[in-house]
Structure formats: C-alpha cells, structure tokens
PDB file of N, CA and C in Angstrom:
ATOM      1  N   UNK A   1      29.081  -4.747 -39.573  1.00  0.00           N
ATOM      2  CA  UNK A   1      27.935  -3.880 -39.801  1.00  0.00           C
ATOM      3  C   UNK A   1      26.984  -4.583 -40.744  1.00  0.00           C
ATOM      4  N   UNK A   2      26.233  -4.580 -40.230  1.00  0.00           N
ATOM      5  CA  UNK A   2      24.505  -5.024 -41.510  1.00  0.00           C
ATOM      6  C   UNK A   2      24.450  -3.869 -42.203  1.00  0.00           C
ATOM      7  N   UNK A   3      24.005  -4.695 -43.702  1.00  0.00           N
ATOM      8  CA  UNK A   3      24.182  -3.977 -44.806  1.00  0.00           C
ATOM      9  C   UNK A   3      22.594  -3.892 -45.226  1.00  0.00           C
ATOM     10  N   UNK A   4      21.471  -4.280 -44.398  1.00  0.00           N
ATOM     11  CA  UNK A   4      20.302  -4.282 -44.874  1.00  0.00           C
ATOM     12  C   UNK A   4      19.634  -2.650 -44.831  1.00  0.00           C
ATOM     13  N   UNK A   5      18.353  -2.736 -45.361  1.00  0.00           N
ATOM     14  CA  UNK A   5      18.209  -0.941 -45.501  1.00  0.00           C
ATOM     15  C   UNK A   5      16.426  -1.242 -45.383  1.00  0.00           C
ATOM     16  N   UNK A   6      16.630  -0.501 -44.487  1.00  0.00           N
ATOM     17  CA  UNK A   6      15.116  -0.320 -43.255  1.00  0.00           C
ATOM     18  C   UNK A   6      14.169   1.138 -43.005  1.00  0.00           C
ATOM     19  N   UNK A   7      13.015   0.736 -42.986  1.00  0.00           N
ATOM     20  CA  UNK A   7      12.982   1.618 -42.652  1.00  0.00           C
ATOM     21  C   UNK A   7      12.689   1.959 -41.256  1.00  0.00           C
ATOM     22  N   UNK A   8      12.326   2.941 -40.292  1.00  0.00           N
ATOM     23  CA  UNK A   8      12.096   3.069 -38.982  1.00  0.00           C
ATOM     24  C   UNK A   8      11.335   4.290 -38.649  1.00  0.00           C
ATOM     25  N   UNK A   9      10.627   4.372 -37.408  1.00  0.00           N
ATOM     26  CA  UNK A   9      10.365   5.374 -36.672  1.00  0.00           C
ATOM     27  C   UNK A   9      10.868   6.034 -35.506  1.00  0.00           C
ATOM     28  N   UNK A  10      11.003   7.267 -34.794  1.00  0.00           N
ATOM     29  CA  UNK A  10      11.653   7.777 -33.743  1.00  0.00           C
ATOM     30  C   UNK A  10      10.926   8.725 -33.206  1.00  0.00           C
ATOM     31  N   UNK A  11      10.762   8.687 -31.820  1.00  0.00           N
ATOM     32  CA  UNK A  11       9.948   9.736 -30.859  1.00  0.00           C
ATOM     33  C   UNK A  11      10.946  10.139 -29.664  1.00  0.00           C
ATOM     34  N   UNK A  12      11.177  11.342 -29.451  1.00  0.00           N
ATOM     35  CA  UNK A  12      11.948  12.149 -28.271  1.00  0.00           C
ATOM     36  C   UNK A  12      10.719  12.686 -27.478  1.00  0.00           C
ATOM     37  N   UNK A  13      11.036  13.214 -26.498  1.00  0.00           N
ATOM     38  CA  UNK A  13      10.092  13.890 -25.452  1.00  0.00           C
ATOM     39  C   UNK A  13      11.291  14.507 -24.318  1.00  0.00           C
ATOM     40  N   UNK A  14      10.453  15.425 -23.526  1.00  0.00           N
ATOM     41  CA  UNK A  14      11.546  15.754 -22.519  1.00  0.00           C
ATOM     42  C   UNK A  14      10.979  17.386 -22.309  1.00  0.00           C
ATOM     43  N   UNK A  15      11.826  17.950 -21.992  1.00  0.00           N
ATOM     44  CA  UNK A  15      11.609  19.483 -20.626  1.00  0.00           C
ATOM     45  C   UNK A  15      12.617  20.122 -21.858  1.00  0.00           C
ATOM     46  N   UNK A  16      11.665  21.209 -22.179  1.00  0.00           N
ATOM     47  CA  UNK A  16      12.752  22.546 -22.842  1.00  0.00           C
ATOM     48  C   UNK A  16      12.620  23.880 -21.700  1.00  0.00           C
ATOM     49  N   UNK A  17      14.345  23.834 -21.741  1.00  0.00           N
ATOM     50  CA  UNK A  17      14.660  24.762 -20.764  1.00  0.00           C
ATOM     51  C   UNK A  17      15.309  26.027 -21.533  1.00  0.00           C
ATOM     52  N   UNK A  18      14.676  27.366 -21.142  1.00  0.00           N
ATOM     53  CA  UNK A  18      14.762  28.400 -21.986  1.00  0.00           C
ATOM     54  C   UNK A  18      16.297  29.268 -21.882  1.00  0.00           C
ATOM     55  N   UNK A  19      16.884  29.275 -22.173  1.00  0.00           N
ATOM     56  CA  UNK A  19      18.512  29.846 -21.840  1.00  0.00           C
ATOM     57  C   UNK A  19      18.098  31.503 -22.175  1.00  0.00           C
ATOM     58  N   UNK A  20      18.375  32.501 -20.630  1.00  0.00           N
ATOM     59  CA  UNK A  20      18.536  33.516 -20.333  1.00  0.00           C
ATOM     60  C   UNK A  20      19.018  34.667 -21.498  1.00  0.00           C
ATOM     61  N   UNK A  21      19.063  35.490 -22.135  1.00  0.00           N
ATOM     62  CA  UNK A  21      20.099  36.292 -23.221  1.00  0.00           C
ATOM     63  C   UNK A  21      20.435  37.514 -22.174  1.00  0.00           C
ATOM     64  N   UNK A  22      21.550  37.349 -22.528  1.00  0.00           N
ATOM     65  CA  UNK A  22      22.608  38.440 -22.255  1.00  0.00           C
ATOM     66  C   UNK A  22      22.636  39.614 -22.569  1.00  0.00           C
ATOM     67  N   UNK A  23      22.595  40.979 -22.072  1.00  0.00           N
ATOM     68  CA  UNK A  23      22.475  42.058 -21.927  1.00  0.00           C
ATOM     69  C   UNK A  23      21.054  42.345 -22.095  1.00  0.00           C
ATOM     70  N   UNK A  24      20.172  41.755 -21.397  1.00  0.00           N
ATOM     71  CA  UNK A  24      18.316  42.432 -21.433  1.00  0.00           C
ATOM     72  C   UNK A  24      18.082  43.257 -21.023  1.00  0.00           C
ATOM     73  N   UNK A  25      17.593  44.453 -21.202  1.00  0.00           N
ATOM     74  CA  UNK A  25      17.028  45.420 -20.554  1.00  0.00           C
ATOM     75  C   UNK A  25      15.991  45.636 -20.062  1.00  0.00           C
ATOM     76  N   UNK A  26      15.490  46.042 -19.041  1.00  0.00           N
ATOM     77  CA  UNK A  26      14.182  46.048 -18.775  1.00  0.00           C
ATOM     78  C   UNK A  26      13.790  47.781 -18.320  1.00  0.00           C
ATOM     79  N   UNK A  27      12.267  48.160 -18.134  1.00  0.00           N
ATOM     80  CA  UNK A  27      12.244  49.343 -17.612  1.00  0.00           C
ATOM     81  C   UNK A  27      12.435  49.361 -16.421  1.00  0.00           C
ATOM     82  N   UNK A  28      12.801  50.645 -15.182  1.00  0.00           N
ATOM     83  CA  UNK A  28      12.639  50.145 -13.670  1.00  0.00           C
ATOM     84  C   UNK A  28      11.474  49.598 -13.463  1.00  0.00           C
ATOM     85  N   UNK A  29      12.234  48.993 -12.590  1.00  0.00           N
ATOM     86  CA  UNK A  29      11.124  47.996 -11.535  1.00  0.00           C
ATOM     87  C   UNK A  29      10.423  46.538 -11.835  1.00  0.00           C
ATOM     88  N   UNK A  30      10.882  46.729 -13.468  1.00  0.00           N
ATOM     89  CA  UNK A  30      10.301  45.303 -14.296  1.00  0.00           C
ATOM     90  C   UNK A  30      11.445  44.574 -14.379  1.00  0.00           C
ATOM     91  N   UNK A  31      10.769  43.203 -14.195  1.00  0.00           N
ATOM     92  CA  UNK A  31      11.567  41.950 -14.229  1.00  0.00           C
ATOM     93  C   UNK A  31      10.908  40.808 -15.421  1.00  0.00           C
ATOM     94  N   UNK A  32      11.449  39.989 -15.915  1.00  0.00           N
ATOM     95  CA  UNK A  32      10.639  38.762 -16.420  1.00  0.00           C
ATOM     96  C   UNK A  32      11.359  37.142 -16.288  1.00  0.00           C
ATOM     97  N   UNK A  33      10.694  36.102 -16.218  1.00  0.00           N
ATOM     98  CA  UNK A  33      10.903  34.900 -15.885  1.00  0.00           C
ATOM     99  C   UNK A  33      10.805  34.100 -17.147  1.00  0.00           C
ATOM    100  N   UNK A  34      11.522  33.286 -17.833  1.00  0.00           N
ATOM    101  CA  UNK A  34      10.746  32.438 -18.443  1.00  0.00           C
ATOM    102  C   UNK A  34      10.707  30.892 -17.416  1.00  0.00           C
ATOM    103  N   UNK A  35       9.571  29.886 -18.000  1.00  0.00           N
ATOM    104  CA  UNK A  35       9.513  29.263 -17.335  1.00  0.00           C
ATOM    105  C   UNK A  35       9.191  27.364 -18.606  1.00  0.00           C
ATOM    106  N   UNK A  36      10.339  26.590 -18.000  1.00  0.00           N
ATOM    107  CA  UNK A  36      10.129  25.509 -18.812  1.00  0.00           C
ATOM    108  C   UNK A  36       8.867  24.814 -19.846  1.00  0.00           C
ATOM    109  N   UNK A  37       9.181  24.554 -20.454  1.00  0.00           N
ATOM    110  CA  UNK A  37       7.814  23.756 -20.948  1.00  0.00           C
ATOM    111  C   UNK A  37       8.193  22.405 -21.556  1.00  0.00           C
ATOM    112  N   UNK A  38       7.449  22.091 -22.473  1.00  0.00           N
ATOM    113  CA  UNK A  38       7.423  20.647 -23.116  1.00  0.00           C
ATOM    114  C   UNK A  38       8.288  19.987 -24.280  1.00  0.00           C
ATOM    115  N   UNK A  39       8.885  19.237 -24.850  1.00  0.00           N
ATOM    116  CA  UNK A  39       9.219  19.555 -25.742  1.00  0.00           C
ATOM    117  C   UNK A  39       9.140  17.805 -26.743  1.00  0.00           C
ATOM    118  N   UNK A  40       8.872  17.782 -27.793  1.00  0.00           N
ATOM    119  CA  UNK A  40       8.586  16.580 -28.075  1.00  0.00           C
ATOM    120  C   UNK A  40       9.342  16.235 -29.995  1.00  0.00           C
ATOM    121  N   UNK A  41       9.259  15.012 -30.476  1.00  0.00           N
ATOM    122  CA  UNK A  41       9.439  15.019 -31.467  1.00  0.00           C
ATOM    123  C   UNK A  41       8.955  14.122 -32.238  1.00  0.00           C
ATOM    124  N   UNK A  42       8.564  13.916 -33.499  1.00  0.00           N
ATOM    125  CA  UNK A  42       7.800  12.545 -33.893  1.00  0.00           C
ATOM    126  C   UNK A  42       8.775  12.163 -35.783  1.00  0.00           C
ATOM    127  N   UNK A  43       9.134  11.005 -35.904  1.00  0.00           N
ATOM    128  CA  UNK A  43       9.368  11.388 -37.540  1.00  0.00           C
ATOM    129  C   UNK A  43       9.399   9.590 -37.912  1.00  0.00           C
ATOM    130  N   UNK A  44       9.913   9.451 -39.123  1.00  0.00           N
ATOM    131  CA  UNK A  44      10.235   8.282 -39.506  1.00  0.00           C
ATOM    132  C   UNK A  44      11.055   8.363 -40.977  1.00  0.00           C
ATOM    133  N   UNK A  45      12.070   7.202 -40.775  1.00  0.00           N
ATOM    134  CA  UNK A  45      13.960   7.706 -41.968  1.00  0.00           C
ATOM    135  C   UNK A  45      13.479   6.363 -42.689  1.00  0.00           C
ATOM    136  N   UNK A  46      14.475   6.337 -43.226  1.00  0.00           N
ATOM    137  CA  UNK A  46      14.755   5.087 -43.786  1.00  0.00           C
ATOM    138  C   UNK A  46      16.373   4.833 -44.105  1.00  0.00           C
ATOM    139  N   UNK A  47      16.786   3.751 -43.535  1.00  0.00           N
ATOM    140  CA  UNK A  47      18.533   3.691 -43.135  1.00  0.00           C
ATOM    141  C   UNK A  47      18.995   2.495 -44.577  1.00  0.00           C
ATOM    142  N   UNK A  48      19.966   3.416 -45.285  1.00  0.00           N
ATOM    143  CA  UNK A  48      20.502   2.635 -46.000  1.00  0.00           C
ATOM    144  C   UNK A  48      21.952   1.916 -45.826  1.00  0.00           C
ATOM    145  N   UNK A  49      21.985   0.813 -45.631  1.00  0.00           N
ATOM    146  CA  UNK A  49      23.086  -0.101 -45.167  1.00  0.00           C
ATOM    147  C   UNK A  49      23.839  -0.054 -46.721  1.00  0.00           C
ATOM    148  N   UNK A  50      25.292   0.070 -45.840  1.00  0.00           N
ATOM    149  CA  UNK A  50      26.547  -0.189 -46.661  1.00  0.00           C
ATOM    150  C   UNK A  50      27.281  -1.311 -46.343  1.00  0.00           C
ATOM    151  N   UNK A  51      28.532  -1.352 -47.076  1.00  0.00           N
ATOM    152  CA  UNK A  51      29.570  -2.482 -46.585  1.00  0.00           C
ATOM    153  C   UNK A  51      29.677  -2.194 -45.037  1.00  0.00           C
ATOM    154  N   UNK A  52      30.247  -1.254 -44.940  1.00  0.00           N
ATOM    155  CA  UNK A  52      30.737  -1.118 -43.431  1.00  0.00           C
ATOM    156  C   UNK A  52      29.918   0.071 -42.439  1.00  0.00           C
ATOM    157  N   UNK A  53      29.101   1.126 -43.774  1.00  0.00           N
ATOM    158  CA  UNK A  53      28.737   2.207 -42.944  1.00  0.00           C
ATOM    159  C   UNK A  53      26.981   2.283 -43.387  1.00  0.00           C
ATOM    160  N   UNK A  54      26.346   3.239 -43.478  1.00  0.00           N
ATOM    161  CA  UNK A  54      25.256   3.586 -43.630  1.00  0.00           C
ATOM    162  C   UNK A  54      24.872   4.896 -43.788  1.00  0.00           C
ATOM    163  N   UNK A  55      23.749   5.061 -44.168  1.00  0.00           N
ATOM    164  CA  UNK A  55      22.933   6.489 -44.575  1.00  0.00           C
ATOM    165  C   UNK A  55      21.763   6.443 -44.100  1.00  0.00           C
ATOM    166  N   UNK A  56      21.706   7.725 -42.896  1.00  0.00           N
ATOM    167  CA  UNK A  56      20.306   7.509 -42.628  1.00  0.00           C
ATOM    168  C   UNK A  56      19.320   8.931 -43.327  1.00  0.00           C
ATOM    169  N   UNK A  57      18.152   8.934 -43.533  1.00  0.00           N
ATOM    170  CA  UNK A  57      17.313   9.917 -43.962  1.00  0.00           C
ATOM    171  C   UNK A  57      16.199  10.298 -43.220  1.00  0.00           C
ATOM    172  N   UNK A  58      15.795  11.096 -42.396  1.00  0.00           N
ATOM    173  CA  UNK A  58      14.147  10.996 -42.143  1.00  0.00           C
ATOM    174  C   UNK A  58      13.586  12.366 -42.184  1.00  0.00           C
ATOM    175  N   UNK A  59      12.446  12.663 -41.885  1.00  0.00           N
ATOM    176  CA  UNK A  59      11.591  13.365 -41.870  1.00  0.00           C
ATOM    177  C   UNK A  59      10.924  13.480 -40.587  1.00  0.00           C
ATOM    178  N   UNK A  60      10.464  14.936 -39.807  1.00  0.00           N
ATOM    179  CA  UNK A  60       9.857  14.903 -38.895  1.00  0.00           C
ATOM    180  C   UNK A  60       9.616  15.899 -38.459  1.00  0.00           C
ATOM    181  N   UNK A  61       8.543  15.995 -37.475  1.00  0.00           N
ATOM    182  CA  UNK A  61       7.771  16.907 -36.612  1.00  0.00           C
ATOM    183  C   UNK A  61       8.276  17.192 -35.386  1.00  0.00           C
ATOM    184  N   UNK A  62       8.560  18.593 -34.978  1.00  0.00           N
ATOM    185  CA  UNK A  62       8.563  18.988 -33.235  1.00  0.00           C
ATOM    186  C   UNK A  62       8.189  19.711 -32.941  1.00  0.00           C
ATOM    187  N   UNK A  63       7.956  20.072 -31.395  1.00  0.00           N
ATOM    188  CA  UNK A  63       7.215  21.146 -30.797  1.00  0.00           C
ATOM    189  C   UNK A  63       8.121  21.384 -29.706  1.00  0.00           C
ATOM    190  N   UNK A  64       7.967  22.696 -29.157  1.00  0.00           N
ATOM    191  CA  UNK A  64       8.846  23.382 -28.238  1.00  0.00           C
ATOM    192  C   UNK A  64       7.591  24.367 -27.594  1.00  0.00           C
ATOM    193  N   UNK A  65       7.762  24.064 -26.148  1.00  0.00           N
ATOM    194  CA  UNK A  65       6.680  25.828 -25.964  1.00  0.00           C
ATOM    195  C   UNK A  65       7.227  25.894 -24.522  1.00  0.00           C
ATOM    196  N   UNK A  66       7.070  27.361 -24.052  1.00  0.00           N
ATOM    197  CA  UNK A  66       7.919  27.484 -22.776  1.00  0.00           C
ATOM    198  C   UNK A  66       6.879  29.013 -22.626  1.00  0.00           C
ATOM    199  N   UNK A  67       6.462  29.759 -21.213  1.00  0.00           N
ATOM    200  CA  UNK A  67       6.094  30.687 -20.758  1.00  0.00           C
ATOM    201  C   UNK A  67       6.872  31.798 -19.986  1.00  0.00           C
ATOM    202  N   UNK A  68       6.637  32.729 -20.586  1.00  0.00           N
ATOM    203  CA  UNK A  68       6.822  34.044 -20.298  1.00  0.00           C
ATOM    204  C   UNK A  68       6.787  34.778 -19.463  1.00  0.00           C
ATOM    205  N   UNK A  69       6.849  35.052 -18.103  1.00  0.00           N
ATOM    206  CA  UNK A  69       6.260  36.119 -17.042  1.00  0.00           C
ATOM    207  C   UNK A  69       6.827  36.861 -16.816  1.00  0.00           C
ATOM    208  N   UNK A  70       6.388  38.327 -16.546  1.00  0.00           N
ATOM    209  CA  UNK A  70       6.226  39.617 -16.972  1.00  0.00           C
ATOM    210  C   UNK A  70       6.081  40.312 -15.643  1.00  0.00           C
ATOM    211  N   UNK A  71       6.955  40.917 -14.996  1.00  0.00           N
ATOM    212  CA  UNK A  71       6.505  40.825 -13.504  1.00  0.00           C
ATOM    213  C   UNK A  71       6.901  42.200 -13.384  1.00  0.00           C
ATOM    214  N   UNK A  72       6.048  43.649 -12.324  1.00  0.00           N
ATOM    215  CA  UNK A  72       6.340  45.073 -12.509  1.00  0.00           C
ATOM    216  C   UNK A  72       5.571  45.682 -11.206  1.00  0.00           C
ATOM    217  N   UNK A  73       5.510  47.181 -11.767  1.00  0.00           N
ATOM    218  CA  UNK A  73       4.491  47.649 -11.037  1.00  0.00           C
ATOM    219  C   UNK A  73       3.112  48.002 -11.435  1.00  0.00           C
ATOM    220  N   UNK A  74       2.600  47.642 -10.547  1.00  0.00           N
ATOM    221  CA  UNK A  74       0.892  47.236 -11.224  1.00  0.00           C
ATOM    222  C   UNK A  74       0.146  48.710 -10.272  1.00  0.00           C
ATOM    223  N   UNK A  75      -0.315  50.021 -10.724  1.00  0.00           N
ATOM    224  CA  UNK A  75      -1.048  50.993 -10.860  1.00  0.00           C
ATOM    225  C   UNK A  75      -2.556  50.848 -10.915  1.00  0.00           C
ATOM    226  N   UNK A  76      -3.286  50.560 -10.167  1.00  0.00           N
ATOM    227  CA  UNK A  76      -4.931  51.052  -9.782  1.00  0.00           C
ATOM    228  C   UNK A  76      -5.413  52.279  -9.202  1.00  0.00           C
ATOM    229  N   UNK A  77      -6.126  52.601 -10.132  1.00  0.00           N
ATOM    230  CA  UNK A  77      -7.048  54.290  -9.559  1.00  0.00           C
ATOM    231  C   UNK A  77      -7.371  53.796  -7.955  1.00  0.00           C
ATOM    232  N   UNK A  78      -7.228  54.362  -7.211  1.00  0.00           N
ATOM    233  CA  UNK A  78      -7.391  54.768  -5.572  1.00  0.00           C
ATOM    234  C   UNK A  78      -6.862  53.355  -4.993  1.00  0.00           C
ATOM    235  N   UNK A  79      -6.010  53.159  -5.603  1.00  0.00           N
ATOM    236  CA  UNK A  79      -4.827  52.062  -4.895  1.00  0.00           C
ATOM    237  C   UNK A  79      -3.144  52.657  -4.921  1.00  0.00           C
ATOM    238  N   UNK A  80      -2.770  51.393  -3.862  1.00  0.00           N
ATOM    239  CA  UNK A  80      -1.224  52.585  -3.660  1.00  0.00           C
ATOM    240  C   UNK A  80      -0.504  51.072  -4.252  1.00  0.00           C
ATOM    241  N   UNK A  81       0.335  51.326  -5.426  1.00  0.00           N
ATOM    242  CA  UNK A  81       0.910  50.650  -6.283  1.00  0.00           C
ATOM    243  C   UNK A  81       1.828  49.366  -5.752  1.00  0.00           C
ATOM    244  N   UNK A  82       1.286  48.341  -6.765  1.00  0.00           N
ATOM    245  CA  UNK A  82       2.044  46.838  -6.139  1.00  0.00           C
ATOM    246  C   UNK A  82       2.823  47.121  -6.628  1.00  0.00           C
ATOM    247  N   UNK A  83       4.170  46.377  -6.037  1.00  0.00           N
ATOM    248  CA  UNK A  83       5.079  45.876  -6.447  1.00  0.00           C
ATOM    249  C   UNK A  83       5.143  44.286  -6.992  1.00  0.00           C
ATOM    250  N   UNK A  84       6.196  44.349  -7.908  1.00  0.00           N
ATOM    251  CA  UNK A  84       6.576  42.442  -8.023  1.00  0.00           C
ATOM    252  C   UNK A  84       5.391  41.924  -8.682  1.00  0.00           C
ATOM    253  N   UNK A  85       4.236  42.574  -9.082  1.00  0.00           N
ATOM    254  CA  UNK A  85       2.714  41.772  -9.363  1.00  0.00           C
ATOM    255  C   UNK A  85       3.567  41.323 -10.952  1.00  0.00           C
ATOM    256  N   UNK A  86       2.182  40.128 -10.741  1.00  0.00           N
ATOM    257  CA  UNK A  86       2.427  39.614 -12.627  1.00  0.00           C
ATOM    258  C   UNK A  86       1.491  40.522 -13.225  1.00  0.00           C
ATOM    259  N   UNK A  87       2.211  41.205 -14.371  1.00  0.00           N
ATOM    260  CA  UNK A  87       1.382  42.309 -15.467  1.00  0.00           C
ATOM    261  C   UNK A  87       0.986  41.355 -16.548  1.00  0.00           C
ATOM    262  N   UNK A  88       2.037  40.411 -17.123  1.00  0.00           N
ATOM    263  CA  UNK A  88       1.840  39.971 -18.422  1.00  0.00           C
ATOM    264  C   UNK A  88       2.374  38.711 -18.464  1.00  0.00           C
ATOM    265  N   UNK A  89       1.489  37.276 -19.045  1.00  0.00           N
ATOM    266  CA  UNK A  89       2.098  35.885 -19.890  1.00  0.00           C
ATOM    267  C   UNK A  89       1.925  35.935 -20.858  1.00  0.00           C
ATOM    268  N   UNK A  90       3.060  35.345 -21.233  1.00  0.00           N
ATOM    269  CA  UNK A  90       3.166  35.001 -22.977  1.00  0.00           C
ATOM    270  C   UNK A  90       3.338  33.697 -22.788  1.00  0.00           C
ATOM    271  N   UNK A  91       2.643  32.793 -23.594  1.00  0.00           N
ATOM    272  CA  UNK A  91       3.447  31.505 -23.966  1.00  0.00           C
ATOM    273  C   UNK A  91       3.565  31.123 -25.491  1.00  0.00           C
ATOM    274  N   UNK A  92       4.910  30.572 -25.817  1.00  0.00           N
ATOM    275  CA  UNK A  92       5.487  30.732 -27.426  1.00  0.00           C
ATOM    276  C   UNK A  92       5.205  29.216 -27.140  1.00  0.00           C
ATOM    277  N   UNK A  93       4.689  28.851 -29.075  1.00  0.00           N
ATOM    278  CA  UNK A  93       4.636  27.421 -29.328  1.00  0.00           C
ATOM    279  C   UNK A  93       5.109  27.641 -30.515  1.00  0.00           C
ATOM    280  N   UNK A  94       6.448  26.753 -30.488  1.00  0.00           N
ATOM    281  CA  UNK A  94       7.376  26.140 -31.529  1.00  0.00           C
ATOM    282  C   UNK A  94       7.766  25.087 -32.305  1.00  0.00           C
ATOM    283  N   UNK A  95       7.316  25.146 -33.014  1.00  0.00           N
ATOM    284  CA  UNK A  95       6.799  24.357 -33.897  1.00  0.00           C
ATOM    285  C   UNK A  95       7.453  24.051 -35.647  1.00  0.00           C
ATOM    286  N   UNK A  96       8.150  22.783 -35.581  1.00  0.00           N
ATOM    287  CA  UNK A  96       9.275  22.916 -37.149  1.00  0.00           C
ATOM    288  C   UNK A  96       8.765  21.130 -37.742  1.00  0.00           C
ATOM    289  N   UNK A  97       9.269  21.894 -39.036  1.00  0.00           N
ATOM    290  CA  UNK A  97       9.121  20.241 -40.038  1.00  0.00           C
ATOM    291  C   UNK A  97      10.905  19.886 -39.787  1.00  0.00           C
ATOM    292  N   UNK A  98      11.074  18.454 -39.623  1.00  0.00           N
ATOM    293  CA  UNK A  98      12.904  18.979 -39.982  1.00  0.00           C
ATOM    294  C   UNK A  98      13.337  17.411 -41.283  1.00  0.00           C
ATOM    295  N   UNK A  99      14.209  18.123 -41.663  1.00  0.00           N
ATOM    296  CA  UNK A  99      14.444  17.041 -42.753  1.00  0.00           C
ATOM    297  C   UNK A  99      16.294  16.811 -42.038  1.00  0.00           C
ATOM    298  N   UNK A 100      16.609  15.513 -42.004  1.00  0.00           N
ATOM    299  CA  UNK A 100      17.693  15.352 -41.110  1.00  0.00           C
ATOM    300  C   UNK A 100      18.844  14.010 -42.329  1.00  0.00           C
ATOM    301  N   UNK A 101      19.455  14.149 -42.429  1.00  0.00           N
ATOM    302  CA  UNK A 101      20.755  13.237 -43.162  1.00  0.00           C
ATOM    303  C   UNK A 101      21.923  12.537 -41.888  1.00  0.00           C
ATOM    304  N   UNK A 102      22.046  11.472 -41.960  1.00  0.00           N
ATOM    305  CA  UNK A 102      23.036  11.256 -41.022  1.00  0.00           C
ATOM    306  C   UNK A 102      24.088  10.052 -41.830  1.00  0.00           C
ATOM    307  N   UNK A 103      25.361   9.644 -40.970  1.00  0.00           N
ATOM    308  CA  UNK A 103      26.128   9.404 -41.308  1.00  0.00           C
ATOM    309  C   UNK A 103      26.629   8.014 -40.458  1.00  0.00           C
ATOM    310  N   UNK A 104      26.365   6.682 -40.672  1.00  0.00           N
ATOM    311  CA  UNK A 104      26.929   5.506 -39.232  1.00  0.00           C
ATOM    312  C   UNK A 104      28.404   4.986 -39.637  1.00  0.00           C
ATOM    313  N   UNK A 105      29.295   4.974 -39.097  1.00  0.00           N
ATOM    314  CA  UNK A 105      30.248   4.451 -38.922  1.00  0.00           C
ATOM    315  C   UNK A 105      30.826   3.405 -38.050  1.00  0.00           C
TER     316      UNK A 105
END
C-alpha cells in the first residue's frame, strides 16, 4: 500500500429509481405512478496514506429528483367523467451536502 496522502475529486451520475411504499392508500378510482429521474454527485476528499491502510475524507454535493403522477377521475360541468386522466404532477428535487469518512484496507 502507498503511504502518500492526496488529494482527489469524484463524480457519480446515473437513474434514481423511486421504490414503491407499502400499504398506500388511495381514494377510489385514484392511482399514482412515480416515475425515474436523474441522479448525480460532485465532491472532492483528501486520502491519508498509512503503513498499510488509509483514511479517506471528503465533502460533497448531490441531487436526486424523480416525478409524481397522479392519475383519477377527472369531472367537467356538461361532460360525462374520465376515467384514468392525469389530475396532478409533482416533481421532488433532492438535494444534500454530505460529509463522508472512509476506511482502505
């Protein structure tokens, strides 16, 4: 193992996929979807070399955002009521500082 102590940068990217929760309720006839989005990361550590192991430290930025759809029955004055229509999007943007410690062996 190199014992030198560096510093560095690191970038992730990739598809955030929204995991379903268990027991949702909805009113009749309403349903909702979420739907993937983006997901990214940006930071830079600085790795301190040991005899055999190391310490890493960094700092960094991410984002997460994924959309919402909202799907029901949709009601118009002198219309005879949709079904399945989209009522409502949401889209959440997630967004963290993270401070991270690691351990090389």
């Amino acid at each position: 193992m190199n014992s030198a102590s560096t510093p560095f940068v690191y970038a992730d990217a990739g598809v955030n996929f929204v995991a379903e929760t268990e027991g949702q309720t909805f009113s009749r006839g309403t349903s909702m979807k979420r739907r993937p989005g983006g997901y990214y990361e940006l930071g830079a550590g600085y790795r301190v070399g040991l005899k055999t192991t190391a310490l890493n430290f960094t700092v960094g930025y991410s984002y997460k955002g994924y959309k919402e759809h909202n799907y029901g029955i949709k009601h118009a004055p002198n219309k005879e009521p949709e079904e399945n229509a989209l009522l409502e999007t949401t889209a959440y943007h997630l967004r963290r500082i993270s401070l991270k410690f690691g351990f090389e062996f």
